[in-house]
C-alpha atoms as a PDB file:
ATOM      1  CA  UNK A   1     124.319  91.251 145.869  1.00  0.00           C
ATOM      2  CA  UNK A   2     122.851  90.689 142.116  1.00  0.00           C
ATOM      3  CA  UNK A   3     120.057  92.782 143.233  1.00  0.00           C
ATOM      4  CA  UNK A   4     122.535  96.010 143.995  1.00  0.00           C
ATOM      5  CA  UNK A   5     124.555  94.849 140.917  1.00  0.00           C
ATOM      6  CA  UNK A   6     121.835  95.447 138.266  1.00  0.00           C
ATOM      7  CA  UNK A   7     120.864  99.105 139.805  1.00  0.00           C
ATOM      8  CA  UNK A   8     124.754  99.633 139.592  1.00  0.00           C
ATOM      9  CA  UNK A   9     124.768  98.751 135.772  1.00  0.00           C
ATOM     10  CA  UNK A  10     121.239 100.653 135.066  1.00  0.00           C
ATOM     11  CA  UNK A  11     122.647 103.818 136.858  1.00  0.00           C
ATOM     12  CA  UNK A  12     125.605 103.454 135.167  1.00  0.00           C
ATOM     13  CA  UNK A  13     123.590 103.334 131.956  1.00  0.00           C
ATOM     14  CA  UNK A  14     121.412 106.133 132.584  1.00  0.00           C
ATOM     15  CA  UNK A  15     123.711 108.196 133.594  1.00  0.00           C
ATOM     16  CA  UNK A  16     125.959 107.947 130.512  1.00  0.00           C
ATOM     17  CA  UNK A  17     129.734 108.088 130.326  1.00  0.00           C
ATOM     18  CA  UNK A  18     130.786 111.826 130.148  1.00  0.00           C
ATOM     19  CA  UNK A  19     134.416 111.589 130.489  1.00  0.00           C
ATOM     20  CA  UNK A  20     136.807 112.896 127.556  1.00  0.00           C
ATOM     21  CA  UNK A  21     133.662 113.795 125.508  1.00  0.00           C
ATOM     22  CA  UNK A  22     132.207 117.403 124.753  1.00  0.00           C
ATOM     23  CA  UNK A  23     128.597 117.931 126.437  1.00  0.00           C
ATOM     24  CA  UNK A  24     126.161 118.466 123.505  1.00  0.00           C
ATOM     25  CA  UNK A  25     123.220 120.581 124.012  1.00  0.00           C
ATOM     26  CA  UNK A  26     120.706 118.960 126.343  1.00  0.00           C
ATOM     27  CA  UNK A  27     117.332 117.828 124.378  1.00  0.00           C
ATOM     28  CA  UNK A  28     114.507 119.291 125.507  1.00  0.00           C
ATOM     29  CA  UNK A  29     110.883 118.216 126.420  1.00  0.00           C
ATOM     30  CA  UNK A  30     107.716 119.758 127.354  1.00  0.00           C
ATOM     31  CA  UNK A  31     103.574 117.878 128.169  1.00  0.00           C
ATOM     32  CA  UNK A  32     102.347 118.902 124.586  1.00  0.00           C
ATOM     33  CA  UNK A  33      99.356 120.558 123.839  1.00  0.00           C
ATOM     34  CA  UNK A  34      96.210 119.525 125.937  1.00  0.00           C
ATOM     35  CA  UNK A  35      94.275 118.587 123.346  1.00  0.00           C
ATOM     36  CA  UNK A  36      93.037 114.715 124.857  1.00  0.00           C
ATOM     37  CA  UNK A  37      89.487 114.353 124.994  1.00  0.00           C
ATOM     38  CA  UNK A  38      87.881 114.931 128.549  1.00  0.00           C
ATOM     39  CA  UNK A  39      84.332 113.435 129.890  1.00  0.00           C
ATOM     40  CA  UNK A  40      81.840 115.535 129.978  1.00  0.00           C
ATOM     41  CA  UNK A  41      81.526 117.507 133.485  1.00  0.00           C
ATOM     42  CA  UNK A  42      78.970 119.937 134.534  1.00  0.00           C
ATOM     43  CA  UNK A  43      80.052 123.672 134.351  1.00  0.00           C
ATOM     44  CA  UNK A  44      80.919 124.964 138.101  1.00  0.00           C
ATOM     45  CA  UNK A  45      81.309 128.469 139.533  1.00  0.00           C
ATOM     46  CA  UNK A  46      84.469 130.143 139.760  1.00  0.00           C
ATOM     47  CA  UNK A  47      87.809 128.573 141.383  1.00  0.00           C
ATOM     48  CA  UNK A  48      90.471 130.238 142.387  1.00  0.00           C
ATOM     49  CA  UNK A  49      94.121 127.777 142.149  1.00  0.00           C
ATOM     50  CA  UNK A  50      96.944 127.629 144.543  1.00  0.00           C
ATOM     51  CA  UNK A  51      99.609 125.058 143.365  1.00  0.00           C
ATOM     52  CA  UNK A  52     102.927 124.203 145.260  1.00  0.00           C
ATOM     53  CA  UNK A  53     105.563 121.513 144.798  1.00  0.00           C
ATOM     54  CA  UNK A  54     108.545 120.034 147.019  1.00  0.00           C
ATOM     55  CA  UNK A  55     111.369 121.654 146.424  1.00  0.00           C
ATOM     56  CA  UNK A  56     112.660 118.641 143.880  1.00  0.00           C
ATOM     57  CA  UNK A  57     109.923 119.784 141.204  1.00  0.00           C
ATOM     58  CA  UNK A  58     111.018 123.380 140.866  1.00  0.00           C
ATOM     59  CA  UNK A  59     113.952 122.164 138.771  1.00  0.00           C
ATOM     60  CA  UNK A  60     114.069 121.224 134.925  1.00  0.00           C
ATOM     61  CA  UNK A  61     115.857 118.015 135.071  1.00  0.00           C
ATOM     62  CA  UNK A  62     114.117 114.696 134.156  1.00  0.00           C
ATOM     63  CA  UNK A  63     114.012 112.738 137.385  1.00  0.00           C
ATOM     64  CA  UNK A  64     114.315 108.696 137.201  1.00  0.00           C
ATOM     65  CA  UNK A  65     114.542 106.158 139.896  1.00  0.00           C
ATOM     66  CA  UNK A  66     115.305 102.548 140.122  1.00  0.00           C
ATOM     67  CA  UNK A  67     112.289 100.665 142.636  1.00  0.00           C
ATOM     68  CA  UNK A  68     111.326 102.663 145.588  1.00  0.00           C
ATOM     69  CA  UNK A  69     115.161 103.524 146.621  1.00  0.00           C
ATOM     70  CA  UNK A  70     115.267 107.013 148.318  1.00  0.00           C
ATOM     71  CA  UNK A  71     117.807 108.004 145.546  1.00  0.00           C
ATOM     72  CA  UNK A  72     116.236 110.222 142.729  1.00  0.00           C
ATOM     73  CA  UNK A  73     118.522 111.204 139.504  1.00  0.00           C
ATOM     74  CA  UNK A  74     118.179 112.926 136.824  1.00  0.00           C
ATOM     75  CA  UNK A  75     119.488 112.434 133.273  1.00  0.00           C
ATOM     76  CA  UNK A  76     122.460 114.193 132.435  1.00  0.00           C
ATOM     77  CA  UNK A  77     121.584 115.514 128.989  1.00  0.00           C
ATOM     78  CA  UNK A  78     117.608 115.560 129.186  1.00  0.00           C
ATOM     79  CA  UNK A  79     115.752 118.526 130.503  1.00  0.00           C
ATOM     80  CA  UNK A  80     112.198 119.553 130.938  1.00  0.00           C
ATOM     81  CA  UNK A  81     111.198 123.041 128.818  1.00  0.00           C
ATOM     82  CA  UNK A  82     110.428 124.504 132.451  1.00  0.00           C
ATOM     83  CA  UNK A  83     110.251 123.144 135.965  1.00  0.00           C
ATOM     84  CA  UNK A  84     107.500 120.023 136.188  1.00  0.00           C
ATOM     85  CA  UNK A  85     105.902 122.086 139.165  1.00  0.00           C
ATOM     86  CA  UNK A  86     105.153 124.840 136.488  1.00  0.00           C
ATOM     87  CA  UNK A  87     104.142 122.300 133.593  1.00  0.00           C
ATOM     88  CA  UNK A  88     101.653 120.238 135.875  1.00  0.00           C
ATOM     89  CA  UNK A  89     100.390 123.930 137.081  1.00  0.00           C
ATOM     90  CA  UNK A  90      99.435 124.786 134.036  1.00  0.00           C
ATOM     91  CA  UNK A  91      98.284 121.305 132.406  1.00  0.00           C
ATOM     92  CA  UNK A  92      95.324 121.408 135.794  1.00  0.00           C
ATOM     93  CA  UNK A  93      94.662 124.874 135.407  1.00  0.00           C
ATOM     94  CA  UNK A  94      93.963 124.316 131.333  1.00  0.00           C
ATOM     95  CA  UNK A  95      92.341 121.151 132.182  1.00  0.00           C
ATOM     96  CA  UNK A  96      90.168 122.262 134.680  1.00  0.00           C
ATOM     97  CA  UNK A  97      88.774 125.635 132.807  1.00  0.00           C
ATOM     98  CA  UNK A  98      86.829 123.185 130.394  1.00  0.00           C
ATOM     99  CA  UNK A  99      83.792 123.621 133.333  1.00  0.00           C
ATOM    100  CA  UNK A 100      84.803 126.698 134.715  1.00  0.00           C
ATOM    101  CA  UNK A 101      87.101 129.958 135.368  1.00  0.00           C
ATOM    102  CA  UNK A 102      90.272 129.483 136.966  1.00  0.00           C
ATOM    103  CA  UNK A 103      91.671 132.540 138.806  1.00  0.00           C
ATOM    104  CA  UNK A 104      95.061 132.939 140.347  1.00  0.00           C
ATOM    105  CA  UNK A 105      93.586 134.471 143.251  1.00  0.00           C
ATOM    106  CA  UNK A 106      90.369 134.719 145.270  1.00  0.00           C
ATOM    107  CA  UNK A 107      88.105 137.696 143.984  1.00  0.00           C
ATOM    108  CA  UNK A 108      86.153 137.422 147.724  1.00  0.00           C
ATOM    109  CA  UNK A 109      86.951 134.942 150.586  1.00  0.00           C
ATOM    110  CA  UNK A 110      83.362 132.851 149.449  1.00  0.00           C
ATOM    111  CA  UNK A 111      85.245 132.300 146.033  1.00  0.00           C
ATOM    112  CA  UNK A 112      86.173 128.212 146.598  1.00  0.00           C
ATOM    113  CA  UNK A 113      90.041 127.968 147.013  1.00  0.00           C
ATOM    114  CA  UNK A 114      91.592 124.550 145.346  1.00  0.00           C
ATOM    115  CA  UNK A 115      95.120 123.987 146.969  1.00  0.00           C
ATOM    116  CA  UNK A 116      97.372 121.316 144.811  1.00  0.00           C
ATOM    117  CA  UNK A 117     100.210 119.855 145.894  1.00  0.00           C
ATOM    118  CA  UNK A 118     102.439 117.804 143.790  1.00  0.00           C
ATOM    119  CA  UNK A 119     104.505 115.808 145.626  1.00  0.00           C
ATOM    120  CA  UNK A 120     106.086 112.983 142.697  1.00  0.00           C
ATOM    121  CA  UNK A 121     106.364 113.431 139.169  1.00  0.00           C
ATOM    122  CA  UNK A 122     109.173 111.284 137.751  1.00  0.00           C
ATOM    123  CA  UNK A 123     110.146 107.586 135.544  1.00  0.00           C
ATOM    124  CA  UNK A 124     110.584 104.768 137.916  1.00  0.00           C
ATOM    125  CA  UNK A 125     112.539 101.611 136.994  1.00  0.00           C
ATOM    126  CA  UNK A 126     111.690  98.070 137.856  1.00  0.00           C
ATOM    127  CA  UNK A 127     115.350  96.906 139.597  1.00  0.00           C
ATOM    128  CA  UNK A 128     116.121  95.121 136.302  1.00  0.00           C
ATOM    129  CA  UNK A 129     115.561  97.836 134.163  1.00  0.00           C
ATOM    130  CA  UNK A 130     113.630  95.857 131.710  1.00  0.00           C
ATOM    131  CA  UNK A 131     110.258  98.037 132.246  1.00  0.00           C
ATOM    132  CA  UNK A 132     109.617 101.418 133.705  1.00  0.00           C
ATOM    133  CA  UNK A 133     106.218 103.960 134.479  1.00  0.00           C
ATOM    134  CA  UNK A 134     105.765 107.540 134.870  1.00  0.00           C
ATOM    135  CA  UNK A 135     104.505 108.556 138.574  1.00  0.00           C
ATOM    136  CA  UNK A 136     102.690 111.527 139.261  1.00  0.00           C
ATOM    137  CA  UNK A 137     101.329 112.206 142.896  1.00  0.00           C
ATOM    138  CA  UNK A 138      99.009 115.336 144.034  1.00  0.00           C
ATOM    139  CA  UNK A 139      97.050 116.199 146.953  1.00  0.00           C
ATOM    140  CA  UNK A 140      94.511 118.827 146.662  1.00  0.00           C
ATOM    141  CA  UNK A 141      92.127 120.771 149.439  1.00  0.00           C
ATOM    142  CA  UNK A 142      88.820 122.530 148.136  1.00  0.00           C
ATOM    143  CA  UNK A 143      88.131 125.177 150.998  1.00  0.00           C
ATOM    144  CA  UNK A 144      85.365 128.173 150.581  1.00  0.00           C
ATOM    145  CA  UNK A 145      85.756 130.769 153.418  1.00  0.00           C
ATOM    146  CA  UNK A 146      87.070 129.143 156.417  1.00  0.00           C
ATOM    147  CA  UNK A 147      85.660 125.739 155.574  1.00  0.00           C
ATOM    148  CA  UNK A 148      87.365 122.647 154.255  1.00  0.00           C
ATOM    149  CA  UNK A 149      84.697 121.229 151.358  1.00  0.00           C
ATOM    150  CA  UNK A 150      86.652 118.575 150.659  1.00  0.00           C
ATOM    151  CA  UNK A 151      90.015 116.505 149.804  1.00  0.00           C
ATOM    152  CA  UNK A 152      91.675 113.973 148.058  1.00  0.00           C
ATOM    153  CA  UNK A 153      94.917 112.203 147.095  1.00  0.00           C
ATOM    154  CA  UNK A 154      95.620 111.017 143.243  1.00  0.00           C
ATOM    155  CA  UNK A 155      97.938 108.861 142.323  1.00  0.00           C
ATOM    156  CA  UNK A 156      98.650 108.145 138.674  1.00  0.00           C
ATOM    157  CA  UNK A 157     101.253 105.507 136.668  1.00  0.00           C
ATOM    158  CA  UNK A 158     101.606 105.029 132.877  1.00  0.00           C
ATOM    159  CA  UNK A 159     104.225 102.165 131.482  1.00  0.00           C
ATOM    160  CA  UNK A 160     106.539 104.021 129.523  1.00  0.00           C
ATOM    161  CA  UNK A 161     106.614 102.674 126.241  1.00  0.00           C
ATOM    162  CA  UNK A 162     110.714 102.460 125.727  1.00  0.00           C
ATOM    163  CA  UNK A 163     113.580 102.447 128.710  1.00  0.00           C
ATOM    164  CA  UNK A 164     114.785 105.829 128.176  1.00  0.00           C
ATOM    165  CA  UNK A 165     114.354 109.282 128.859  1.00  0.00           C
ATOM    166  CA  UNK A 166     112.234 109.496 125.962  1.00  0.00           C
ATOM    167  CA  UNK A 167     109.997 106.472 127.369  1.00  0.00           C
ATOM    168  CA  UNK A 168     109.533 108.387 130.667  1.00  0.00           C
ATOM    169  CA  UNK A 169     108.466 111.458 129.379  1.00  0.00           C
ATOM    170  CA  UNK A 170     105.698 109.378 127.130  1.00  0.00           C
ATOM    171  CA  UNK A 171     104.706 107.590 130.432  1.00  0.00           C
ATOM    172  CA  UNK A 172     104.687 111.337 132.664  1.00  0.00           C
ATOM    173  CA  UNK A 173     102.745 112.446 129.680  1.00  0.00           C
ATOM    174  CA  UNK A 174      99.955 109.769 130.184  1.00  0.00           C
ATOM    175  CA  UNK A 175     100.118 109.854 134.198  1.00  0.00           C
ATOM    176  CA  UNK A 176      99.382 113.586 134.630  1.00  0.00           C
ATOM    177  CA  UNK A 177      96.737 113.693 131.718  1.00  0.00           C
ATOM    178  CA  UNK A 178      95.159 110.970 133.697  1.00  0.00           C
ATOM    179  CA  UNK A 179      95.733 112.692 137.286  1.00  0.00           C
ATOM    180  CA  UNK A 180      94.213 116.134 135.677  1.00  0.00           C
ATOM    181  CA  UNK A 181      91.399 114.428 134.405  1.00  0.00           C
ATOM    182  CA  UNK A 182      90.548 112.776 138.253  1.00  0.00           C
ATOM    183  CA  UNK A 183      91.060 115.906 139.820  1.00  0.00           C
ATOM    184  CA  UNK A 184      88.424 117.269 137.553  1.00  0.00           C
ATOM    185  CA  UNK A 185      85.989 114.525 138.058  1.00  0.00           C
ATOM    186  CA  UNK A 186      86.658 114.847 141.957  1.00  0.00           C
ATOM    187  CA  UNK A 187      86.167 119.004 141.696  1.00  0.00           C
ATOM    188  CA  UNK A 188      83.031 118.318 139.780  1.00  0.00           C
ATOM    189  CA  UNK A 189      81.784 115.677 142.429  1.00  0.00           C
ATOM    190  CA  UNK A 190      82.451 117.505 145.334  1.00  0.00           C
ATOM    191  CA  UNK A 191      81.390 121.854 144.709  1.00  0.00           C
ATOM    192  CA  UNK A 192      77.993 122.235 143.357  1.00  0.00           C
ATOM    193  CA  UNK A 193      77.646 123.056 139.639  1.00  0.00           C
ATOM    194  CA  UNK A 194      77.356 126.992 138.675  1.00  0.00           C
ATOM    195  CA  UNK A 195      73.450 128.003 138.478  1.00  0.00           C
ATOM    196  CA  UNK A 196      71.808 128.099 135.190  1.00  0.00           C
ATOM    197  CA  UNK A 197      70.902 131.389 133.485  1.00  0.00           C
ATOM    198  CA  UNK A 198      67.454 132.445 134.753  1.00  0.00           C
ATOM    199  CA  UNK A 199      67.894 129.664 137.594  1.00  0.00           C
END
């Protein structure tokens, strides 16, 4: 009963008290520029990228949760600058054109083919609400033809440094630099590095 008390109050708080006031304009938040520091990774051929998202991540609100409940919100007067399926998109494909081009399509059917899914990318609240992280969760499939090179799974939390909107975007920040970064390492580890000049 205490337990389903406190996620009461912290929904409650999140959520904010709307009634009898006007709605100011929503404040607005984007990833920032990728401009963190990488490690070094051998340049690799040519990629083409495929990205999807569940349905959830194709919309610009800023999605919290208290514990592992099956009941997602989203603050009523924070939003993302676009959709978090678009920002991750674009955060992997900039992050992962440090070793290599990035197409949105295949120029031949031997081009390699990386498939990302994202699948979580939202503030989760310990059930007391006294500390929260950023979650981000991908999949991702390297194929070349009709062959399946390789896959992997990346999961990635970051504390959020204050219990707020504001703290979760710090901590979503942190989590999908970090789960950008792995998928590179992973891409570099598993297709062969692009042939030297003269090689």
């Amino acid at each position: 009963m205490k337990m389903r008390s406190a996620v009461l109050i912290l929904t409650l708080a999140l959520a904010g008290c709307g009634i009898g006031r006007v709605a100011a304009p929503p404040t607005v938040f984007d990833l920032g520029l990728d401009s963190r520091p990488v490690p070094a990774l051998p340049a690799r051929e040519t990629i083409s990228l495929v990205f999807h998202a569940v349905p959830s991540l194709s919309d610009t609100g800023v999605v919290w949760r208290v514990g592992d409940s099956a009941a997602p919100k989203a603050y009523a007067s924070y939003r993302w600058a676009s959709p978090p399926a678009d920002l991750m998109h674009q955060r992997i494909a900039d992050r992962l054109s440090r070793q290599g081009p990035v197409l949105n399509e295949r120029v031949t059917l031997q081009t390699p083919q990386l498939q990302v899914s994202l699948s979580q990318f939202e503030q989760v609240y310990a059930v007391d609400g006294q500390s929260s992280e950023g979650r981000v969760l991908l999949q991702a499939v390297l194929v070349s033809g009709r062959s399946v090179l390789g896959q992997t799974r990346i999961a990635t939390q970051a504390p959020a440094p204050t219990q707020d909107a504001a703290g979760g975007v710090a901590a979503l920040r942190q989590a999908s630099d970090d789960a950008a970064d792995q998928l590179a390492q992973w891409l570099a580890a598993t297709l062969k590095p692009a042939p030297k000049p003269g090689g």
